[in-house]
PDB file of N, CA and C in Angstrom:
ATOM      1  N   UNK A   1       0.827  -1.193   0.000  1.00  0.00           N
ATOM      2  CA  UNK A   1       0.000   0.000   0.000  1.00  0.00           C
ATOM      3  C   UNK A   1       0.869   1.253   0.000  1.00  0.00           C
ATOM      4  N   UNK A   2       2.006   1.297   0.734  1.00  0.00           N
ATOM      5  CA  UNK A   2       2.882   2.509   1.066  1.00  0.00           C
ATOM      6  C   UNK A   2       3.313   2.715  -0.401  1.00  0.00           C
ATOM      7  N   UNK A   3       4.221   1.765  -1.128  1.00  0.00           N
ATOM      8  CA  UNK A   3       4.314   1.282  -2.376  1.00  0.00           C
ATOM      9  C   UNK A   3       3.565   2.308  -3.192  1.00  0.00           C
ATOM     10  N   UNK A   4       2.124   2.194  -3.426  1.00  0.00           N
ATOM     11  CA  UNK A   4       1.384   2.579  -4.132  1.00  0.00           C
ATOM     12  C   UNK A   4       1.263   3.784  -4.198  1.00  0.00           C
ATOM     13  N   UNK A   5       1.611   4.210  -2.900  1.00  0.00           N
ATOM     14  CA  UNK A   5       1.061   5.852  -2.555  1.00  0.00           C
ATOM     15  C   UNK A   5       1.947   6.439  -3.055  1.00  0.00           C
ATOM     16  N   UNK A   6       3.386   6.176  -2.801  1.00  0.00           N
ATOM     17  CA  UNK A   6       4.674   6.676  -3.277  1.00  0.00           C
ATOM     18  C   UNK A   6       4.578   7.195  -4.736  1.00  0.00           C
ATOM     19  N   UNK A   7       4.322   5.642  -5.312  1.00  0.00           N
ATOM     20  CA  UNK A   7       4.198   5.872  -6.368  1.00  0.00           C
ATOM     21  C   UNK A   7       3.251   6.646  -7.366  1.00  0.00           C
ATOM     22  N   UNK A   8       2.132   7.036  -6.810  1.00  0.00           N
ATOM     23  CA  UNK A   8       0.931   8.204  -7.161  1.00  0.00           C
ATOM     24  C   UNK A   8       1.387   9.495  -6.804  1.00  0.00           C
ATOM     25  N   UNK A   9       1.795   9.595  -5.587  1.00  0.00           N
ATOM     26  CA  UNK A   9       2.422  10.993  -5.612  1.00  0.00           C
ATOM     27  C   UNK A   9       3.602  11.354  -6.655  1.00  0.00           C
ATOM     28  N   UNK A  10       4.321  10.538  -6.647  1.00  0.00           N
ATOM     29  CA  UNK A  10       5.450  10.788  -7.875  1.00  0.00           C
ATOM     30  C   UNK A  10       4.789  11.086  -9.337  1.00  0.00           C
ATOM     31  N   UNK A  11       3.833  10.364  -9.467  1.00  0.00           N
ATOM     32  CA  UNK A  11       3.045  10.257 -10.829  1.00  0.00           C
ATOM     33  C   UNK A  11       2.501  11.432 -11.062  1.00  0.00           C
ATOM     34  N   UNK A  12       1.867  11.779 -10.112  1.00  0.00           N
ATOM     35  CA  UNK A  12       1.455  13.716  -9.498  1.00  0.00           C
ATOM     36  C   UNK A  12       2.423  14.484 -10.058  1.00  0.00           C
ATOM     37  N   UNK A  13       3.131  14.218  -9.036  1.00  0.00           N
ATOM     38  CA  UNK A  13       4.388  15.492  -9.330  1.00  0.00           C
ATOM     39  C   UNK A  13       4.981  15.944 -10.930  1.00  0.00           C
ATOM     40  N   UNK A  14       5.034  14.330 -11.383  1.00  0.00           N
ATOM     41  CA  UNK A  14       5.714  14.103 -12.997  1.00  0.00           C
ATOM     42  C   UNK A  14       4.866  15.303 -13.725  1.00  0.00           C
ATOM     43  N   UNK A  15       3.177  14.682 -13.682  1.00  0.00           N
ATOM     44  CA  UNK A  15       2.143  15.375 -14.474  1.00  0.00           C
ATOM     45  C   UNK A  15       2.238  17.160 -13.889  1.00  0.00           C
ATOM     46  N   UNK A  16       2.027  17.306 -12.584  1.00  0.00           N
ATOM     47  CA  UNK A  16       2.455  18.843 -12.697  1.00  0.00           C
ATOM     48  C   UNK A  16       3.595  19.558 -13.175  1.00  0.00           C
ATOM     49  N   UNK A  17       4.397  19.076 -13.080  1.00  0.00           N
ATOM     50  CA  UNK A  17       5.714  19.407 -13.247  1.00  0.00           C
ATOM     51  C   UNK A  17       5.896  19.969 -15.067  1.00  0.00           C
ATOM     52  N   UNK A  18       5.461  18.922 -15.594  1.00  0.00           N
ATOM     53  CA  UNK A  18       5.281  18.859 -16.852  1.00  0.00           C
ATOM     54  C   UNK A  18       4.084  20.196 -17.381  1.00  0.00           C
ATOM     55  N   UNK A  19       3.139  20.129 -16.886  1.00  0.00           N
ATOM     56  CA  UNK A  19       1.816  21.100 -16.659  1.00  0.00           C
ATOM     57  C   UNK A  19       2.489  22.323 -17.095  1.00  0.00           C
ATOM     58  N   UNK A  20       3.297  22.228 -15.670  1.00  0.00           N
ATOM     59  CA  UNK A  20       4.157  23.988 -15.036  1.00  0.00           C
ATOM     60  C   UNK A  20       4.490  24.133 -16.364  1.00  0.00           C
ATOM     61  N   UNK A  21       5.890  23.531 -16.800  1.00  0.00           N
ATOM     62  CA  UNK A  21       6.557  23.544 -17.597  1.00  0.00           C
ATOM     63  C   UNK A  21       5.771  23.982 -19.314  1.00  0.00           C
ATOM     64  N   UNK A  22       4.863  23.672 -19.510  1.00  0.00           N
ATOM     65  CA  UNK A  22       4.057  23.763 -20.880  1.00  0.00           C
ATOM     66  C   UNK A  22       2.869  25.036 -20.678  1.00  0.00           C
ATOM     67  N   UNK A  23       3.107  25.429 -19.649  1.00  0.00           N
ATOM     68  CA  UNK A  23       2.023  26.915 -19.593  1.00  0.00           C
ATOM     69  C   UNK A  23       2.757  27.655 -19.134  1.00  0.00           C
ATOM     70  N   UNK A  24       4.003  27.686 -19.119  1.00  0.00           N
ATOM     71  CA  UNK A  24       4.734  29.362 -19.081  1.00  0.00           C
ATOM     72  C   UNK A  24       4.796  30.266 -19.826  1.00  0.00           C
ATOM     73  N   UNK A  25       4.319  30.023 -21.047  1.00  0.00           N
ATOM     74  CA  UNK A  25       4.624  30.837 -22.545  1.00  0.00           C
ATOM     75  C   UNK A  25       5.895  30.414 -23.236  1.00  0.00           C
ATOM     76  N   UNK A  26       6.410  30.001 -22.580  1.00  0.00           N
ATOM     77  CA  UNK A  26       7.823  30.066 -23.369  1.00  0.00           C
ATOM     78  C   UNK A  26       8.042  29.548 -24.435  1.00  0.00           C
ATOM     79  N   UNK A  27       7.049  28.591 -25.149  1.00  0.00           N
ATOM     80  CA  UNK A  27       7.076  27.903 -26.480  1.00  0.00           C
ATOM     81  C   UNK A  27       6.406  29.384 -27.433  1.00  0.00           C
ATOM     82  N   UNK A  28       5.788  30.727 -26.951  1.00  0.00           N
ATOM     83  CA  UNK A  28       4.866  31.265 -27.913  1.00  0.00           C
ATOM     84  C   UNK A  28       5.634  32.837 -27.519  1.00  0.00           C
ATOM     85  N   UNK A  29       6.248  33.239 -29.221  1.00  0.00           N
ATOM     86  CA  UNK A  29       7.064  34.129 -28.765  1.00  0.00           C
ATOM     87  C   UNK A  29       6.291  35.305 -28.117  1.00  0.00           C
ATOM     88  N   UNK A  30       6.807  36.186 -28.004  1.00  0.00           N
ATOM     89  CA  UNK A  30       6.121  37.578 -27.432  1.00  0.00           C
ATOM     90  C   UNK A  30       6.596  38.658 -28.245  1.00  0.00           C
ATOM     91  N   UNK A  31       5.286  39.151 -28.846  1.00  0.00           N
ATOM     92  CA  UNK A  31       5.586  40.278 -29.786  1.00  0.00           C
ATOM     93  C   UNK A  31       5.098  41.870 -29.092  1.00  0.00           C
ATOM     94  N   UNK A  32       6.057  42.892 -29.730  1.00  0.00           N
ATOM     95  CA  UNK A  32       6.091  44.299 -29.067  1.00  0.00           C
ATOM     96  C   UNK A  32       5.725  45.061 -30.431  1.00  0.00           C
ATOM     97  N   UNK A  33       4.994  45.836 -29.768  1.00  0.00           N
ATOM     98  CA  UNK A  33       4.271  46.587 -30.869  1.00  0.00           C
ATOM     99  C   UNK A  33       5.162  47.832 -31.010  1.00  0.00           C
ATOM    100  N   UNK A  34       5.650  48.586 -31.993  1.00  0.00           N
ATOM    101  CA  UNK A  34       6.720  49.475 -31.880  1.00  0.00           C
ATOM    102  C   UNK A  34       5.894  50.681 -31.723  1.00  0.00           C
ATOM    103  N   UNK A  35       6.384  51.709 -30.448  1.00  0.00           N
ATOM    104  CA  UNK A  35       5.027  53.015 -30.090  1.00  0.00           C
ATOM    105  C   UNK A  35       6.466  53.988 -31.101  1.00  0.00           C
ATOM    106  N   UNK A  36       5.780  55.261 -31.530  1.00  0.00           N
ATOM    107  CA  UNK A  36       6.773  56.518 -31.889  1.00  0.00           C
ATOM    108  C   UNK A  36       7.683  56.761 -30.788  1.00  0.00           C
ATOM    109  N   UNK A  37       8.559  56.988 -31.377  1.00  0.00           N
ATOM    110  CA  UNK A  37      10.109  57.271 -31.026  1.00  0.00           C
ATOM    111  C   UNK A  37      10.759  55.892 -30.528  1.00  0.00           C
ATOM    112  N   UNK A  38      10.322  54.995 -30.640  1.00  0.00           N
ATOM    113  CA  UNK A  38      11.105  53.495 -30.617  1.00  0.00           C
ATOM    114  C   UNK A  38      11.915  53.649 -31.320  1.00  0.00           C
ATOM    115  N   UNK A  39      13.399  53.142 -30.929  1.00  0.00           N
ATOM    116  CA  UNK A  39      14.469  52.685 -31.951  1.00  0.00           C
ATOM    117  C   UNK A  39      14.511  51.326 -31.195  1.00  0.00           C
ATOM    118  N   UNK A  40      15.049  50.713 -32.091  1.00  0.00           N
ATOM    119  CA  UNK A  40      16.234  49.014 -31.859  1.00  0.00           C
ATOM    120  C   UNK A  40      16.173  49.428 -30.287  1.00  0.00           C
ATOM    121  N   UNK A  41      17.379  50.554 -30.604  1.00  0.00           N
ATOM    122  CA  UNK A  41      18.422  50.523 -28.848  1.00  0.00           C
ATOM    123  C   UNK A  41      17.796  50.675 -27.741  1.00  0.00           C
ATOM    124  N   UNK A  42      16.301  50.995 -28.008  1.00  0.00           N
ATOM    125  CA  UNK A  42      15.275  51.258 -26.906  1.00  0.00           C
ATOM    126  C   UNK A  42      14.789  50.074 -26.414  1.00  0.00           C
ATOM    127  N   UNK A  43      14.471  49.599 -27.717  1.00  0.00           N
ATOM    128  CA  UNK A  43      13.898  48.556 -27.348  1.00  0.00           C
ATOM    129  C   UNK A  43      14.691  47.514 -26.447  1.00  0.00           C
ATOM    130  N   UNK A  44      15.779  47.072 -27.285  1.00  0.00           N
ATOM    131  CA  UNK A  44      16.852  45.925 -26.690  1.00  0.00           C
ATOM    132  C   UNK A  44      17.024  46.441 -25.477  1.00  0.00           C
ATOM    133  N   UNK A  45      17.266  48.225 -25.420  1.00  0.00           N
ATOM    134  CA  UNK A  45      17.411  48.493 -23.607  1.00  0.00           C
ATOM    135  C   UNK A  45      16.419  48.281 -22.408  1.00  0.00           C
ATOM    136  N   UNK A  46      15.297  48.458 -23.255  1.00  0.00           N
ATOM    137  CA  UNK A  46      13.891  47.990 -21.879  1.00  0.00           C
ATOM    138  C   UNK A  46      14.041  46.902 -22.102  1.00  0.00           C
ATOM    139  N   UNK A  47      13.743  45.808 -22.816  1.00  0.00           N
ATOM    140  CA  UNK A  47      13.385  44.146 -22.495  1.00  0.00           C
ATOM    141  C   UNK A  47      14.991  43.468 -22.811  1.00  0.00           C
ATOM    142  N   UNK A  48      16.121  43.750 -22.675  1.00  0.00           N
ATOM    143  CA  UNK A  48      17.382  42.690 -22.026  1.00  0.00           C
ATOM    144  C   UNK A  48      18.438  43.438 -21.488  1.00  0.00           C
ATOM    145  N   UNK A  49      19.333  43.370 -20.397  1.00  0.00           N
ATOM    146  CA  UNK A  49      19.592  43.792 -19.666  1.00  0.00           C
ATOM    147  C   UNK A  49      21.287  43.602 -20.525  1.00  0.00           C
ATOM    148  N   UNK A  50      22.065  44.061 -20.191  1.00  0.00           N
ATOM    149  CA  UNK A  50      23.848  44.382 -20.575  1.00  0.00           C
ATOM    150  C   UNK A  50      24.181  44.915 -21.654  1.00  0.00           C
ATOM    151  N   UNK A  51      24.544  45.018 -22.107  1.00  0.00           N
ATOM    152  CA  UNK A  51      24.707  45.359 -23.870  1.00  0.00           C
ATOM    153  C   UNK A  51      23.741  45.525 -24.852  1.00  0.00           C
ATOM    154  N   UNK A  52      23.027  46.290 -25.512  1.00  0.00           N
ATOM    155  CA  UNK A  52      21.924  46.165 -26.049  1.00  0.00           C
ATOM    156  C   UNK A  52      22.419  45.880 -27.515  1.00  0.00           C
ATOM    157  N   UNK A  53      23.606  45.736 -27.966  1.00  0.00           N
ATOM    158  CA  UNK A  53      24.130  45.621 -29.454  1.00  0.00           C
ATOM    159  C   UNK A  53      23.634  44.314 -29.811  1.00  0.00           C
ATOM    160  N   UNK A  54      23.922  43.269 -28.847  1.00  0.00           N
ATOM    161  CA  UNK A  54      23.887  41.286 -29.063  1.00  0.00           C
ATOM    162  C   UNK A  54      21.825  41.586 -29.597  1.00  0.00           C
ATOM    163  N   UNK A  55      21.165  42.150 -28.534  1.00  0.00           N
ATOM    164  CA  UNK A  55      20.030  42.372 -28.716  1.00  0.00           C
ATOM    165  C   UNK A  55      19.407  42.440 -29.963  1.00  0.00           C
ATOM    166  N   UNK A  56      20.051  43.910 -30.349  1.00  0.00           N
ATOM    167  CA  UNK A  56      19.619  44.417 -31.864  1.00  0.00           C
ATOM    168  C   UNK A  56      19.922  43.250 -32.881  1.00  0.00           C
ATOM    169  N   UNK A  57      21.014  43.131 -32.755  1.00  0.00           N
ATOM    170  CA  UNK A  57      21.512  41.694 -34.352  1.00  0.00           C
ATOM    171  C   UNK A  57      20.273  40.717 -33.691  1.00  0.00           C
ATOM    172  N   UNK A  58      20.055  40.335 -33.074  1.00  0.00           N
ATOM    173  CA  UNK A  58      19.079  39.319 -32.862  1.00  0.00           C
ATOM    174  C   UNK A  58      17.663  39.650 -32.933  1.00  0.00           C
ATOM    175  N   UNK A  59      17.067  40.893 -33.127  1.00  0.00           N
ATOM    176  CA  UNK A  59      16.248  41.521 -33.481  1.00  0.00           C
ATOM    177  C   UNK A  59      15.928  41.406 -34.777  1.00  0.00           C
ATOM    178  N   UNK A  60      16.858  42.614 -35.104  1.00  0.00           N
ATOM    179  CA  UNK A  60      16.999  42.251 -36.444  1.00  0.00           C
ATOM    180  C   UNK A  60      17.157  41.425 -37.375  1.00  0.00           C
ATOM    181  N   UNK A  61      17.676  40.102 -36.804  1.00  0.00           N
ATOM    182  CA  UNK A  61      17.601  38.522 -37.463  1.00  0.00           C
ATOM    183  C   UNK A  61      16.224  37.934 -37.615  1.00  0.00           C
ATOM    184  N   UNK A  62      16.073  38.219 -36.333  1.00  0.00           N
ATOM    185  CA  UNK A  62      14.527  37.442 -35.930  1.00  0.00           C
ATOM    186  C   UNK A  62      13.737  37.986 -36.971  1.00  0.00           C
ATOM    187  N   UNK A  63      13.269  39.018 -36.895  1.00  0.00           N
ATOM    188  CA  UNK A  63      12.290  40.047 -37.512  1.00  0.00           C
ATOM    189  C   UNK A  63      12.823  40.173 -39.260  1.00  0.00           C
ATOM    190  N   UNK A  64      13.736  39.809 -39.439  1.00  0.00           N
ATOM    191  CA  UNK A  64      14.367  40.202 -41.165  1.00  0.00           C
ATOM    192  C   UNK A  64      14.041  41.539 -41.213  1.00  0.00           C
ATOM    193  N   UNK A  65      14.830  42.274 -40.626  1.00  0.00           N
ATOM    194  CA  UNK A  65      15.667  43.712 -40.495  1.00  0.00           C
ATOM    195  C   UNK A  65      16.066  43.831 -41.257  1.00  0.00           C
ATOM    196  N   UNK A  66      16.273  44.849 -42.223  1.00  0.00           N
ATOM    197  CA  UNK A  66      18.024  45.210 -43.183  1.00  0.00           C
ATOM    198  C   UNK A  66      18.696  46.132 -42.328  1.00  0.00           C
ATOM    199  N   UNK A  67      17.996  46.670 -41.666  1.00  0.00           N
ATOM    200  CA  UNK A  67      18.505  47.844 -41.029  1.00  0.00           C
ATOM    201  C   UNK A  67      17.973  48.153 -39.459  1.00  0.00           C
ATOM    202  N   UNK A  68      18.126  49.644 -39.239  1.00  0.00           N
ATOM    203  CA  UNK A  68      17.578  49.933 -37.376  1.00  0.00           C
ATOM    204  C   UNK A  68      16.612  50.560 -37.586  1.00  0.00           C
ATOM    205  N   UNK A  69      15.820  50.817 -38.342  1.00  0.00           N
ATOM    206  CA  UNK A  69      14.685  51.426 -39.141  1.00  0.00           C
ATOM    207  C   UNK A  69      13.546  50.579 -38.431  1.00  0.00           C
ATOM    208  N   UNK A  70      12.656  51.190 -37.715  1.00  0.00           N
ATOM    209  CA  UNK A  70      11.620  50.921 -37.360  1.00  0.00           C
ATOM    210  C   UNK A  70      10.509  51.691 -37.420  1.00  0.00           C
ATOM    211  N   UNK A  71       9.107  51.504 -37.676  1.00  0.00           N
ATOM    212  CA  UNK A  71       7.988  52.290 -37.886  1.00  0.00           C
ATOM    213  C   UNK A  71       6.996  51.841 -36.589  1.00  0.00           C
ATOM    214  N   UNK A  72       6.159  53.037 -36.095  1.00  0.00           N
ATOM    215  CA  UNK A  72       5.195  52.949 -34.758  1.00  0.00           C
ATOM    216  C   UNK A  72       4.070  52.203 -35.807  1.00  0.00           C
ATOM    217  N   UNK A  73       3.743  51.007 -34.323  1.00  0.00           N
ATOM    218  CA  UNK A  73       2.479  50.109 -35.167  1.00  0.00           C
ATOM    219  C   UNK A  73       3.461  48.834 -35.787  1.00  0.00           C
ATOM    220  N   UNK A  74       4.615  48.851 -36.102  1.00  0.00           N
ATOM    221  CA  UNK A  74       5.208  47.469 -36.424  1.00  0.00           C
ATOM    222  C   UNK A  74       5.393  46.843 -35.474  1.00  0.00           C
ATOM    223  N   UNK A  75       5.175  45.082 -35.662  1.00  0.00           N
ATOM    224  CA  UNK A  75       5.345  44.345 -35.103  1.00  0.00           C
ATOM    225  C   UNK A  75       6.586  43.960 -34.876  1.00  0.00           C
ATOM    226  N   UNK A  76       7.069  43.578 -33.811  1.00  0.00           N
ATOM    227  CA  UNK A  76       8.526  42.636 -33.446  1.00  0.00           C
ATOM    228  C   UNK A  76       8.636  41.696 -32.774  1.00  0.00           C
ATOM    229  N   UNK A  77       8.845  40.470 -33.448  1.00  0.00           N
ATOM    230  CA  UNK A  77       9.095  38.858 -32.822  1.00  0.00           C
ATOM    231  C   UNK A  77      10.381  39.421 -31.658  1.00  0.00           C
ATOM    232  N   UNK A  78       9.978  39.061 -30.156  1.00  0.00           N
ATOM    233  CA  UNK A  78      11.441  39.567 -29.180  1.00  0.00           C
ATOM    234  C   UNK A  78      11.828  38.303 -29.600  1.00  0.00           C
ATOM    235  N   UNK A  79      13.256  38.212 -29.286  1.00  0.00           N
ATOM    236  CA  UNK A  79      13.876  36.727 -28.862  1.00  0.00           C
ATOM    237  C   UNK A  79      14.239  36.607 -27.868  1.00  0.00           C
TER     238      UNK A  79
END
């Protein structure tokens, strides 16, 4: 019986655990709507913290950037 219980609580834990893990968002990117006077460097400076340069190239990758050219009302995949 002890056996059993052990083993249901573990079975618990597995299934929440897993739960947690699949409703954080983190599989569904998060997009920022660009307001006027947004640049890149603004952006990368409010949402990641040290260097905002690594930011921008990854911005700009994500999104297929040519450039730091952004318009209010565009969308941006963060990474």
């Amino acid at each position: 019986m002890f056996v059993k219980l052990i083993a249901l609580v573990l079975a618990g834990l597995v299934v929440w655990s897993i739960a947690a893990h699949s409703s954080d968002g983190a599989g569904r990117p998060q997009l920022y709507t660009v307001k006027r006077y947004d640049t890149l460097w603004s952006i990368a400076s409010s949402h990641y913290g040290g260097d905002p340069r690594a930011a921008i190239y990854r911005l700009e990758e994500r999104n297929g950037l040519a450039g730091d050219i952004v318009q209010p009302g565009q969308k941006l995949v963060l990474p």
